[in-house]
N, C-alpha and C. Protein backbone atom coordinates (compact mmCIF):
# COMPACT_ATOMS: atom_id res chain seq x y z
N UNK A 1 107.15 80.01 123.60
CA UNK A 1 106.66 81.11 122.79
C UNK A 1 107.72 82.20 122.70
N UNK A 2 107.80 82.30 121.17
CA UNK A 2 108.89 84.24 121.38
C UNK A 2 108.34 84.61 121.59
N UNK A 3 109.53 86.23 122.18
CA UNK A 3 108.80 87.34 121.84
C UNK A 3 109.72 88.34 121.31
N UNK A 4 109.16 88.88 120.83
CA UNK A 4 109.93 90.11 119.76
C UNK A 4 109.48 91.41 119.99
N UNK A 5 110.23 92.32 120.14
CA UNK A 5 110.64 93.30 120.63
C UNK A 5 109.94 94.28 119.15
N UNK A 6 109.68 95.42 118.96
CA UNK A 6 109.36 96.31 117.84
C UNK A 6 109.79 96.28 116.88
N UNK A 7 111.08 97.08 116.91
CA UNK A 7 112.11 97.30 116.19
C UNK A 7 111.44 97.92 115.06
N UNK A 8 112.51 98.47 114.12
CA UNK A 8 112.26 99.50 113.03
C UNK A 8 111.86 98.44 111.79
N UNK A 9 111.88 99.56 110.81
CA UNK A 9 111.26 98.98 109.72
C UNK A 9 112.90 98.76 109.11
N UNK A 10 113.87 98.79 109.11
CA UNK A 10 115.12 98.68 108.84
C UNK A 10 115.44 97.40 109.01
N UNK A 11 114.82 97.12 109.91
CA UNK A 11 115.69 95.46 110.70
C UNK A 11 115.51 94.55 109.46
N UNK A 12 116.76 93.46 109.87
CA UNK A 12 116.98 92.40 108.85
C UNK A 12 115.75 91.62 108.91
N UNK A 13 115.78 90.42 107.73
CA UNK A 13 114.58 89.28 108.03
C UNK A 13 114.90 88.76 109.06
N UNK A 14 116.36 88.36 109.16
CA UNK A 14 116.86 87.58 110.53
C UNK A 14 117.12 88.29 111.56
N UNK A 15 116.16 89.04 112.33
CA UNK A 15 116.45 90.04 113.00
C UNK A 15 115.07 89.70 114.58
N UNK A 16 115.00 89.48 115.43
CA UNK A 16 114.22 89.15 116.31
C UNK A 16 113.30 90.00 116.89
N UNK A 17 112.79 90.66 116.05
CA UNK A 17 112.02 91.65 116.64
C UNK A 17 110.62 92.11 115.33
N UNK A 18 109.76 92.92 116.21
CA UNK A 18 108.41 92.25 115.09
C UNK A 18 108.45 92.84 113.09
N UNK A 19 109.13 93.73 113.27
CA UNK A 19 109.71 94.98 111.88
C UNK A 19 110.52 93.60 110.89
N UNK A 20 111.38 92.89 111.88
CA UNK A 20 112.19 91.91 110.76
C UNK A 20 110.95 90.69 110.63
N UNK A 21 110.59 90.34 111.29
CA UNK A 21 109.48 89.27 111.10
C UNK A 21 108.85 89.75 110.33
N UNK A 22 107.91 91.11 109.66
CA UNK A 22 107.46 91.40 108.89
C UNK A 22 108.28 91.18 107.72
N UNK A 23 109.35 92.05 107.50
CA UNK A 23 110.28 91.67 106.40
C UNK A 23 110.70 90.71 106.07
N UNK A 24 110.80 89.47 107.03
CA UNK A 24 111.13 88.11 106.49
C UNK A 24 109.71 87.76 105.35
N UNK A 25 108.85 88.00 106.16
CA UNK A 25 107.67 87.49 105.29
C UNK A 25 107.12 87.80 103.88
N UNK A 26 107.77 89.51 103.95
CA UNK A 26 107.52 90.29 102.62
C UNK A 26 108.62 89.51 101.61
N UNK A 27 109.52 88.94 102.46
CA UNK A 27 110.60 88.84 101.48
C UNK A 27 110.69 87.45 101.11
N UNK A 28 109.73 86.72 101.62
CA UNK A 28 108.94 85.13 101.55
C UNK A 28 108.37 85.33 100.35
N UNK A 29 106.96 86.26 100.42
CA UNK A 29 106.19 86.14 100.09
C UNK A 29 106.74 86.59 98.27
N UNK A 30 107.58 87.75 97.99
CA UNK A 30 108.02 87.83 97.16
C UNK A 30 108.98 86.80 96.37
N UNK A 31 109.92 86.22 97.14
CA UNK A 31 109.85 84.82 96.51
C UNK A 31 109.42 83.49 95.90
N UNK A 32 108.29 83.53 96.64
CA UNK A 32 107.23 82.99 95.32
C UNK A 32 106.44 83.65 94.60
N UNK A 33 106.30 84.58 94.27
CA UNK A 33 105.82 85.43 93.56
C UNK A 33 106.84 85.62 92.58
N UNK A 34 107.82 85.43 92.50
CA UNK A 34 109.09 85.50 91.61
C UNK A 34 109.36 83.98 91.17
N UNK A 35 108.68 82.79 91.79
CA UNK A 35 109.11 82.10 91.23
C UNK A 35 107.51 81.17 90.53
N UNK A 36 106.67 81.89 91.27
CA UNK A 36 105.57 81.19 90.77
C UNK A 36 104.28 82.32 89.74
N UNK A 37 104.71 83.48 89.88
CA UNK A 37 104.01 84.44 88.76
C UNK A 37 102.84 85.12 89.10
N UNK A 38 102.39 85.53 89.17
CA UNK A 38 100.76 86.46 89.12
C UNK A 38 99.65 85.84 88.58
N UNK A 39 98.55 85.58 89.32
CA UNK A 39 97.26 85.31 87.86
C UNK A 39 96.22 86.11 88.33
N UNK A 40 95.87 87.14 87.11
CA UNK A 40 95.33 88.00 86.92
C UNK A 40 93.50 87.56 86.63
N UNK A 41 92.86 88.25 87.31
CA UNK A 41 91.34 88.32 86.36
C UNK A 41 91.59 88.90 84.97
N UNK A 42 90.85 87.99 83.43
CA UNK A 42 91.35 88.89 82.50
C UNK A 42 89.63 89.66 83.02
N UNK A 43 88.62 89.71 83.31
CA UNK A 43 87.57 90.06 83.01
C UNK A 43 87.74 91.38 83.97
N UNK A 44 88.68 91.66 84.94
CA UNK A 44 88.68 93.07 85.69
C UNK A 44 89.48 93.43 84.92
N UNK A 45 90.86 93.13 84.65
CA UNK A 45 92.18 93.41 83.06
C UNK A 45 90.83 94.66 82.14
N UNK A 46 89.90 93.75 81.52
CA UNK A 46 89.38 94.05 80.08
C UNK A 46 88.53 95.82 81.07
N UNK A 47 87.85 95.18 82.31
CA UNK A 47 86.95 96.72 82.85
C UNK A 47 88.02 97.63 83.22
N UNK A 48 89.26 97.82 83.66
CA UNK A 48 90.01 98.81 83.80
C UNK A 48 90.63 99.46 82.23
N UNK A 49 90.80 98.36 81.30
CA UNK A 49 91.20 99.19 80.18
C UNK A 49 89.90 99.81 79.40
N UNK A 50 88.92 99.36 79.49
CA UNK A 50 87.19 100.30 78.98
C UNK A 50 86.97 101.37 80.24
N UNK A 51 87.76 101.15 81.46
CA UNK A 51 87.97 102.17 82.15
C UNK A 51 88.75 103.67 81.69
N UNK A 52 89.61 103.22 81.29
CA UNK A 52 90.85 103.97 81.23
C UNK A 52 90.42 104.70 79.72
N UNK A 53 89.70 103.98 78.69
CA UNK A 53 89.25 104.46 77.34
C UNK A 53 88.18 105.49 77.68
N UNK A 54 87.28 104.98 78.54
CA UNK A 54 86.47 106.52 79.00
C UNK A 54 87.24 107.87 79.61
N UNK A 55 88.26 107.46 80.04
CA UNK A 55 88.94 108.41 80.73
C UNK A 55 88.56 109.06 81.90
N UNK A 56 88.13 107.77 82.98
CA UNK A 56 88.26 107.64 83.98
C UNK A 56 89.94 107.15 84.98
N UNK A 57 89.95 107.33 85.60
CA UNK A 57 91.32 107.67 86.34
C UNK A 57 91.43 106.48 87.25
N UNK A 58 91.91 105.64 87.30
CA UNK A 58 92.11 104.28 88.58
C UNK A 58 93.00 104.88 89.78
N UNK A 59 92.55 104.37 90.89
CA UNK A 59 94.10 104.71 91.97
C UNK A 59 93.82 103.23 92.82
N UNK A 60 94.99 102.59 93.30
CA UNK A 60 94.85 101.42 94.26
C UNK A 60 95.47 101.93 95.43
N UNK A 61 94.40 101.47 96.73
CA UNK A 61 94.41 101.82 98.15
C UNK A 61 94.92 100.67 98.64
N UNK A 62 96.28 100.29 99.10
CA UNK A 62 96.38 99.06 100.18
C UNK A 62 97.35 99.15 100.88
N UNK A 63 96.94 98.49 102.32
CA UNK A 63 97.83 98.45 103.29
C UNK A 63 98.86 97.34 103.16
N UNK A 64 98.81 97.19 102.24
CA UNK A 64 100.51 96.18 101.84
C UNK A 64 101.66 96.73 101.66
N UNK A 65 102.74 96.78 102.32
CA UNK A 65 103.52 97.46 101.16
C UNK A 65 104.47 96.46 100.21
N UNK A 66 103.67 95.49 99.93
CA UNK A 66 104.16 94.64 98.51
C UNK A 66 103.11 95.40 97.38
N UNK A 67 102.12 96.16 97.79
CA UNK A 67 101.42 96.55 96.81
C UNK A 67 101.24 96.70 95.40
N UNK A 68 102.73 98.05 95.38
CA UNK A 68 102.85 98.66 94.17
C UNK A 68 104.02 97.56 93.21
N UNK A 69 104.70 97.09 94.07
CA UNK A 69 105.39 96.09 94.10
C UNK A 69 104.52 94.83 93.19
N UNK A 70 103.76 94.32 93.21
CA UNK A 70 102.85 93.36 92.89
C UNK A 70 102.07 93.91 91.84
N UNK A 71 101.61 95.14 91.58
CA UNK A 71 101.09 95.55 90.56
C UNK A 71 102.13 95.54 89.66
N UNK A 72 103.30 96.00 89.73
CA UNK A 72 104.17 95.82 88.52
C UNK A 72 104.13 94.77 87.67
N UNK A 73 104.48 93.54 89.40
CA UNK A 73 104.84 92.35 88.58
C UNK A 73 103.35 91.52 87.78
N UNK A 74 102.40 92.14 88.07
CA UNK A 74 101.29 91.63 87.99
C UNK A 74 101.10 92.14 86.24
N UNK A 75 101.78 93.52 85.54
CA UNK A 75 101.83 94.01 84.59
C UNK A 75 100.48 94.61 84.33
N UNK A 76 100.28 95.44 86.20
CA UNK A 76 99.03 96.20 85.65
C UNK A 76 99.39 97.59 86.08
N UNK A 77 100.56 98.09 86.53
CA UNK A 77 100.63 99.38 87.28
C UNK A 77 100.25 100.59 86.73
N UNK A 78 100.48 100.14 85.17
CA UNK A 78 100.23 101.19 84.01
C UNK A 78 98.53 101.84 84.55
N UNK A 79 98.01 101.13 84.76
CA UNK A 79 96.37 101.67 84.59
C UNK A 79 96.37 102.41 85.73
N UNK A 80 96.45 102.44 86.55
CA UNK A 80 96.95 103.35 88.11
C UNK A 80 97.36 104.55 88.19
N UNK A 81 96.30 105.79 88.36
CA UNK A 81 97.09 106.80 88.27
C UNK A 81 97.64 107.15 89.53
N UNK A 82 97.24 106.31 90.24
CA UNK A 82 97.91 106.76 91.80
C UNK A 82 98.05 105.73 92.85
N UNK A 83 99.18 105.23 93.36
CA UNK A 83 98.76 104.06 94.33
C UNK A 83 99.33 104.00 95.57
N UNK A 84 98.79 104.28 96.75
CA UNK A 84 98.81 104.30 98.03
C UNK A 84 98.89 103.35 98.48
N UNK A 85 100.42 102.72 99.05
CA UNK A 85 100.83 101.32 99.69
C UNK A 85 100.61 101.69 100.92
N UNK A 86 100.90 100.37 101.61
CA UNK A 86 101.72 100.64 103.02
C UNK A 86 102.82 101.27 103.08
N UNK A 87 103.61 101.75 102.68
CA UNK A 87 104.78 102.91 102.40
C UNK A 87 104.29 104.17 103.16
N UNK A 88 103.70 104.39 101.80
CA UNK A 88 103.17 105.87 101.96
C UNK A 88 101.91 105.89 102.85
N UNK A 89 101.76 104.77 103.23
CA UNK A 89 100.15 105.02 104.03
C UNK A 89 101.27 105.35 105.77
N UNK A 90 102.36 104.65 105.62
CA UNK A 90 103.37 104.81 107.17
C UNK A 90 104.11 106.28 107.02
N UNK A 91 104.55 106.89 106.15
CA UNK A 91 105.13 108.16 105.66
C UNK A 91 103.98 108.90 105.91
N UNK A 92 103.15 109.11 105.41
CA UNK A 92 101.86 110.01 105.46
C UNK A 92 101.50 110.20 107.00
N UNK A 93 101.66 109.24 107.95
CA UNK A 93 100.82 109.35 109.29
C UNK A 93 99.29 109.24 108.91
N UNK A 94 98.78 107.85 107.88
CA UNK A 94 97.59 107.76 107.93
C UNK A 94 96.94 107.02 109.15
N UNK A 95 95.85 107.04 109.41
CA UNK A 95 94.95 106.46 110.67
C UNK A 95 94.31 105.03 109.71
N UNK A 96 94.34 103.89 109.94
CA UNK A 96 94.06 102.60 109.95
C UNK A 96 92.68 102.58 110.19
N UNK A 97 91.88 101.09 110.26
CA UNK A 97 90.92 100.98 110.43
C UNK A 97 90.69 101.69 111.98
N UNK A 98 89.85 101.49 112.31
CA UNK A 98 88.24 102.34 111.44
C UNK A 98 87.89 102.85 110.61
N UNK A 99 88.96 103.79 110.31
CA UNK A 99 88.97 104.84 109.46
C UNK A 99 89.31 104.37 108.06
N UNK A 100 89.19 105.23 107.21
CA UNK A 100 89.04 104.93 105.67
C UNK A 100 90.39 105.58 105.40
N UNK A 101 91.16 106.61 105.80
CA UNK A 101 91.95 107.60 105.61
C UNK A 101 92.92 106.97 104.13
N UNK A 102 93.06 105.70 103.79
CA UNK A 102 93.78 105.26 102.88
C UNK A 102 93.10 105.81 101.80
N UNK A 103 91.90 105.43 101.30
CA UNK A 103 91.19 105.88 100.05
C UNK A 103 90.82 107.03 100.19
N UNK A 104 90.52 107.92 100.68
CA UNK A 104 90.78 109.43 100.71
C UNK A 104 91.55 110.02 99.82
N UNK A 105 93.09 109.35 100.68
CA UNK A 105 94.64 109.98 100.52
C UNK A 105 94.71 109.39 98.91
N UNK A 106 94.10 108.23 98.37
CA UNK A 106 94.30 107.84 96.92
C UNK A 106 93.42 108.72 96.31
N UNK A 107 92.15 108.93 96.44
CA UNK A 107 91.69 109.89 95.55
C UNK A 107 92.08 111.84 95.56
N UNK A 108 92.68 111.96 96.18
CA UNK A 108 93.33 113.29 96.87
C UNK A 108 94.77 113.19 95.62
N UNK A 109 94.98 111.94 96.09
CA UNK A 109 96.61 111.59 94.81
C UNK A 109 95.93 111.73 93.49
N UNK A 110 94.63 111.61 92.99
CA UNK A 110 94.66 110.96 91.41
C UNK A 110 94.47 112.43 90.61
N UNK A 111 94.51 113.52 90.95
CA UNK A 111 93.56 113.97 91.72
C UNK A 111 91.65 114.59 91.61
N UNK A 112 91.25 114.00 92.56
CA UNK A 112 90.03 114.38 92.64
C UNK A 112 89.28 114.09 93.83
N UNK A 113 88.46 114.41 93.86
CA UNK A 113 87.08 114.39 95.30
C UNK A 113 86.41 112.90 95.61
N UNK A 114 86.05 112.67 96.95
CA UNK A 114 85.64 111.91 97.23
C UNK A 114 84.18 111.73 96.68
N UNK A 115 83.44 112.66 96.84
CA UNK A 115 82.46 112.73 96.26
C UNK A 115 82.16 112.46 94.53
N UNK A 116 83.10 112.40 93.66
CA UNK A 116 83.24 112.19 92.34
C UNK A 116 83.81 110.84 92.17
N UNK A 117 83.92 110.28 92.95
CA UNK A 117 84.53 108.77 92.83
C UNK A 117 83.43 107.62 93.73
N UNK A 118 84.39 106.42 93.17
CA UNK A 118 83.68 105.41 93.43
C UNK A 118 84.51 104.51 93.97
N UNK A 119 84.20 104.09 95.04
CA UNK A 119 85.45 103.10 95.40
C UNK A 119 84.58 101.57 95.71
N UNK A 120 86.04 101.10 95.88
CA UNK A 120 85.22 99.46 95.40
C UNK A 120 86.64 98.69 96.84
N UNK A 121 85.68 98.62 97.69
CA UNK A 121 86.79 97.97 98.75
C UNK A 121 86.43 96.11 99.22
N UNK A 122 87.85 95.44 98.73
CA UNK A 122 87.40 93.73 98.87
C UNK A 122 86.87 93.84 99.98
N UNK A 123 87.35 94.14 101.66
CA UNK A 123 86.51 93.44 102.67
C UNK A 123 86.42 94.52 102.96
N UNK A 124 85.65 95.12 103.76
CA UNK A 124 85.06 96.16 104.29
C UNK A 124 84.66 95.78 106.31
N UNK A 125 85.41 94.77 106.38
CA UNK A 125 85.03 94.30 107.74
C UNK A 125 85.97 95.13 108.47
N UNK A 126 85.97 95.72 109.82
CA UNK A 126 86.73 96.36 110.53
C UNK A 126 86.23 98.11 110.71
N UNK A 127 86.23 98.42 109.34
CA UNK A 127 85.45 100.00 109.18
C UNK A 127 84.69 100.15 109.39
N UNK A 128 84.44 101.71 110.42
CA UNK A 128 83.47 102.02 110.96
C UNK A 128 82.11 101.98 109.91
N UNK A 129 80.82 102.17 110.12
CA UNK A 129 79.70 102.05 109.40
C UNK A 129 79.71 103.75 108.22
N UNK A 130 79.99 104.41 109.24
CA UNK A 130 80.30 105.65 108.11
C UNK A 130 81.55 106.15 107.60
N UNK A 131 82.52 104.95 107.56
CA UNK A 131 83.99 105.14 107.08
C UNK A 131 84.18 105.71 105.91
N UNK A 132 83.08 105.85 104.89
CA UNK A 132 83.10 105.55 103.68
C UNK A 132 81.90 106.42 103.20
N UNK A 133 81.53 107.35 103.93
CA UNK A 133 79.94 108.19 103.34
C UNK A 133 80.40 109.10 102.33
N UNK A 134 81.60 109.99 102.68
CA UNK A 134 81.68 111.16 101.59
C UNK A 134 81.84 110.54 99.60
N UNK A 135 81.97 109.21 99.78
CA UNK A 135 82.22 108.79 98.20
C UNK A 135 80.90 108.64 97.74
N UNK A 136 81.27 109.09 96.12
CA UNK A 136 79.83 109.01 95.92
C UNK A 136 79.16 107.61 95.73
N UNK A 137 79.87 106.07 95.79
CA UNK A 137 79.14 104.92 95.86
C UNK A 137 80.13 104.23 96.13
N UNK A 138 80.15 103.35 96.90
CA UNK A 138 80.53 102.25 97.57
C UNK A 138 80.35 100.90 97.53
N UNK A 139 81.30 99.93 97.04
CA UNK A 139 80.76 99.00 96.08
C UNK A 139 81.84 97.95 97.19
N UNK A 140 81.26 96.71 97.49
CA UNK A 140 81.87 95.72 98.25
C UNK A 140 82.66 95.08 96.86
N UNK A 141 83.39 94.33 96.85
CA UNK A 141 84.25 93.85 95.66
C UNK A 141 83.68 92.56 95.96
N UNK A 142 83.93 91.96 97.09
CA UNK A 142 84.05 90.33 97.31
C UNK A 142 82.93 89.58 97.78
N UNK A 143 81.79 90.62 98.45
CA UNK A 143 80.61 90.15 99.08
C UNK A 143 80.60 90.06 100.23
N UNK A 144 82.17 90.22 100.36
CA UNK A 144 82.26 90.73 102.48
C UNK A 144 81.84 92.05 103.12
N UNK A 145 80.83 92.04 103.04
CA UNK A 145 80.52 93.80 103.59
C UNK A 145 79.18 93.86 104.75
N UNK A 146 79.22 94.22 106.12
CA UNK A 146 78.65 94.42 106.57
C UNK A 146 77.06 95.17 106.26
N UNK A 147 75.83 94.65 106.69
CA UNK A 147 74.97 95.63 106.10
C UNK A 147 74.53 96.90 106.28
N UNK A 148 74.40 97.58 105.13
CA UNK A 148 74.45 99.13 104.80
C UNK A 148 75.57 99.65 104.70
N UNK A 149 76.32 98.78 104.98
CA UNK A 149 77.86 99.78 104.26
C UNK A 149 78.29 100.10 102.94
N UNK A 150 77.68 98.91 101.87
CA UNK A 150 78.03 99.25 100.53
C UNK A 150 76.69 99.18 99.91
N UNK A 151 76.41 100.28 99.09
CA UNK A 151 75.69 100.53 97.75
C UNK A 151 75.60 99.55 97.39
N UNK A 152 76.59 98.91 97.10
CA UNK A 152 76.73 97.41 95.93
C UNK A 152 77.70 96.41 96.22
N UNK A 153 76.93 95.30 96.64
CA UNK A 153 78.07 94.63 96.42
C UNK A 153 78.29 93.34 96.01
N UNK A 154 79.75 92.87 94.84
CA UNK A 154 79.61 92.40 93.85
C UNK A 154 80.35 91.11 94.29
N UNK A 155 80.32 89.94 93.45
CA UNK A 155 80.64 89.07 93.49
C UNK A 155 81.11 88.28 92.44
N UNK A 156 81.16 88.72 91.29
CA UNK A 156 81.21 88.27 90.26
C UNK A 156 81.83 89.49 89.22
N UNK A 157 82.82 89.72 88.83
CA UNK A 157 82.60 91.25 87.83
C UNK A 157 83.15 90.57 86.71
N UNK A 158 82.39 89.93 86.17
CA UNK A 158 82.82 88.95 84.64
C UNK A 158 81.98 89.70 83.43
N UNK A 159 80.69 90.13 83.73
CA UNK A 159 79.70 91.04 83.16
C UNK A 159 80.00 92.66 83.48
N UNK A 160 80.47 93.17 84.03
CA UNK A 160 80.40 94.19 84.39
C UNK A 160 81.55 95.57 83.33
N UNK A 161 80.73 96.70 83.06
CA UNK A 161 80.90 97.11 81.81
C UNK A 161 81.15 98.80 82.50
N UNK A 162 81.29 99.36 81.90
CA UNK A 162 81.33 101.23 82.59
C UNK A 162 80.11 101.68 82.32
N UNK A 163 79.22 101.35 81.37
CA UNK A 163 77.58 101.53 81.19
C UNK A 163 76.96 101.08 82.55
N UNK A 164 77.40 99.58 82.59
CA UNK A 164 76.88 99.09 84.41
C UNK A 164 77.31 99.82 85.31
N UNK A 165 78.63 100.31 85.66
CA UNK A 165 78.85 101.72 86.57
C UNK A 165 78.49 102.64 86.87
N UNK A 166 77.80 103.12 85.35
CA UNK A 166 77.16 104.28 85.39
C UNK A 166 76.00 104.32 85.86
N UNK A 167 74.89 103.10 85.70
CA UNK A 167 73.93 102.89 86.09
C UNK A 167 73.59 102.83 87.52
N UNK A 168 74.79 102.46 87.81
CA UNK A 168 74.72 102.44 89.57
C UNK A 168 74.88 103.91 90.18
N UNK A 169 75.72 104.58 89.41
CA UNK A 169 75.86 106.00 89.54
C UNK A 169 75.10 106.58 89.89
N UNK A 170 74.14 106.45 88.65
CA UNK A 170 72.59 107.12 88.61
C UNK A 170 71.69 106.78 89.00
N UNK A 171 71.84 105.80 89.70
CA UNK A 171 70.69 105.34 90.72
C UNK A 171 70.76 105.79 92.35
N UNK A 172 72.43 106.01 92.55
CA UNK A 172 72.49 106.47 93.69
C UNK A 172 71.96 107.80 93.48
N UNK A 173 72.24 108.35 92.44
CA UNK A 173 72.09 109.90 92.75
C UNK A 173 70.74 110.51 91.99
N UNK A 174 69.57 109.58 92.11
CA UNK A 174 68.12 109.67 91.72
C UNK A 174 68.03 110.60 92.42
N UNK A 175 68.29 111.00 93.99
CA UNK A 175 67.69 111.85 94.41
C UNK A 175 68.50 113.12 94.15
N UNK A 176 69.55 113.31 93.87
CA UNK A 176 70.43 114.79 94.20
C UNK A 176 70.87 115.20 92.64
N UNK A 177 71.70 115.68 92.44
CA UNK A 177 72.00 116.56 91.26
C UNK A 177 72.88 115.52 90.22
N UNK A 178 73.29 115.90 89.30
CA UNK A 178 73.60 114.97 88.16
C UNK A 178 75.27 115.03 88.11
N UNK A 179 75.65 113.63 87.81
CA UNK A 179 76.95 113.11 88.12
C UNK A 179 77.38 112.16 86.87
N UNK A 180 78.32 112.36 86.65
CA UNK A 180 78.60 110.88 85.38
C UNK A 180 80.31 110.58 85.20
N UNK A 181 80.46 109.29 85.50
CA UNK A 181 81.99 109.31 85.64
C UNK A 181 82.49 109.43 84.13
N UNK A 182 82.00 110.00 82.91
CA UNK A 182 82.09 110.17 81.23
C UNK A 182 83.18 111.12 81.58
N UNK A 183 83.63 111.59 80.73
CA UNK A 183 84.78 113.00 80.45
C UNK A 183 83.77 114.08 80.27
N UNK A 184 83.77 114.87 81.11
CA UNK A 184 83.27 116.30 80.84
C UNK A 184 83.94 117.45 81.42
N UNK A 185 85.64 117.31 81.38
CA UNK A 185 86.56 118.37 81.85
C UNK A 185 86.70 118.33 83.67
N UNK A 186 86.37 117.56 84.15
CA UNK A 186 86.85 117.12 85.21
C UNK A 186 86.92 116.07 85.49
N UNK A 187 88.32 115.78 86.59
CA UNK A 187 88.82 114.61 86.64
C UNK A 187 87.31 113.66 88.03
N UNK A 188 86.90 112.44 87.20
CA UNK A 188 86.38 111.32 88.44
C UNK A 188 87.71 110.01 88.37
N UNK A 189 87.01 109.20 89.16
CA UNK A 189 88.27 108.02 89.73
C UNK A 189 87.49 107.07 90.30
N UNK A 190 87.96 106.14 90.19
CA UNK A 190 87.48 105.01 90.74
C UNK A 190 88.58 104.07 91.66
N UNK A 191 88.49 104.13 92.95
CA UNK A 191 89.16 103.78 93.75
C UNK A 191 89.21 102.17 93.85
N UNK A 192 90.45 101.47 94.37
CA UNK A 192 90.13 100.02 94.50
C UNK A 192 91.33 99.79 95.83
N UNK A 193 90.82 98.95 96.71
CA UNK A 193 92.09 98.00 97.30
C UNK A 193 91.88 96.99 97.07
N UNK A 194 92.87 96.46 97.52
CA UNK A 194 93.61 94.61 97.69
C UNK A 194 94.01 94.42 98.77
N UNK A 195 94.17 92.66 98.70
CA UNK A 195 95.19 92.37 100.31
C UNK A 195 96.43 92.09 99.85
N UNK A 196 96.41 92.22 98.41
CA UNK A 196 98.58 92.00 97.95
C UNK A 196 98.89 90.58 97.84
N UNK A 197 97.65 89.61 97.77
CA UNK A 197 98.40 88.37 97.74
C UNK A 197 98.22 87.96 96.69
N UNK A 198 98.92 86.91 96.17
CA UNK A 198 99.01 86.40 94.40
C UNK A 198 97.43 86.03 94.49
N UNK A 199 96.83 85.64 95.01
CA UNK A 199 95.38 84.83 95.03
C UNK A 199 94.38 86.35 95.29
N UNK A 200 94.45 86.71 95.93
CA UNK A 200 93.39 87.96 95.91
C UNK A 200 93.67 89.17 94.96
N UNK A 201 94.56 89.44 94.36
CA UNK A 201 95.10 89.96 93.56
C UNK A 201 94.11 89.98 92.22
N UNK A 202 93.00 89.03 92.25
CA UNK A 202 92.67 88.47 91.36
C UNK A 202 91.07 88.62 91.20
N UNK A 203 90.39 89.63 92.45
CA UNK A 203 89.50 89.93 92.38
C UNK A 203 89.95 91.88 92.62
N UNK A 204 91.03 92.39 92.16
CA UNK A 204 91.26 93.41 92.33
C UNK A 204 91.08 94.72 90.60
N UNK A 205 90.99 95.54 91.44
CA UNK A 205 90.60 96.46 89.98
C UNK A 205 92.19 97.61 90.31
């Protein structure tokens, strides 16, 4: 068995320590991705651009830092008004699971309130049970979500429209004061992560 020593985020791929082992892999993983391409959901493609026509605001939350990287090549970065990699999640001094601190720091970037957004996280396994209370709805992406952690959670977004968003909106907020992610001179957002890989990439908003 190795073992590998820390080392910086500098170190080579060929470098014996755990920083280059990461980088070998980023730099794997981008090689087929360069040689084998992206495949996109068109049916999340079509809800971020009826997103973006309401003039609602996208930001992507992930602890990859192939992230922003992968959205390019993916030819979706355009819709993104803000995207919080692993980069900036290591620059920032954000706190990791348990904690939510990534989607925060993305809706803080787009900018707007937790409470005016909606975030939509693929697995939700690891985060604490109230990682995620100050948003105003919480939507599992993949169907991995512990119970009571998400408002909603989806499995399918082939049907799913910004009328259906809204509806969920307004159902969370039957009981409290009135909310609508529409344009009415302030900015809302709708938050999303990924895990950065060509295959999950593909249930991502």
């Amino acid at each position: 068995n190795a073992e590998y020593m820390g080392g910086t985020t500098f170190d080579a791929p060929v470098e014996h320590t755990l920083c280059g082992l990461a980088n070998a892999k980023r730099a794997k993983f981008r090689e087929l991705v360069e040689r084998n391409g992206v495949s996109v959901n068109s049916h999340v493609v079509n809800l971020m651009k009826e997103l973006r026509e309401e003039g609602i605001s996208l930001a992507c939350a992930s602890y990859s830092r192939n992230a922003a990287w992968l959205l390019d090549k993916a030819g979706l970065a355009h819709y993104f008004a803000a995207v919080i990699d692993g980069h900036a999640f290591a620059q920032l001094g954000l706190q990791g699971k348990p904690r939510a601190d990534i989607f925060y720091r993305a809706a803080e970037a787009v900018p707007t309130q937790p409470r005016r957004s909606v975030v939509v996280v693929e697995d939700m396994a690891g985060y604490a049970p109230d990682a995620f209370r100050h948003f105003k709805l919480v939507v599992c992406g993949s169907g991995r979500s512990a119970p009571g952690m998400a408002d909603k959670v989806m499995t399918d977004w082939s049907s799913v429209t910004t009328d259906e968003i809204e509806s969920w909106v307004k159902l969370a907020e039957e009981c409290g004061g009135s909310f609508s992610l529409r344009r009415s001179g302030s900015s809302k957002s709708m938050l999303s992560t990924h895990s950065a890989s060509n295959s999950e990439i593909e249930t991502a908003l």
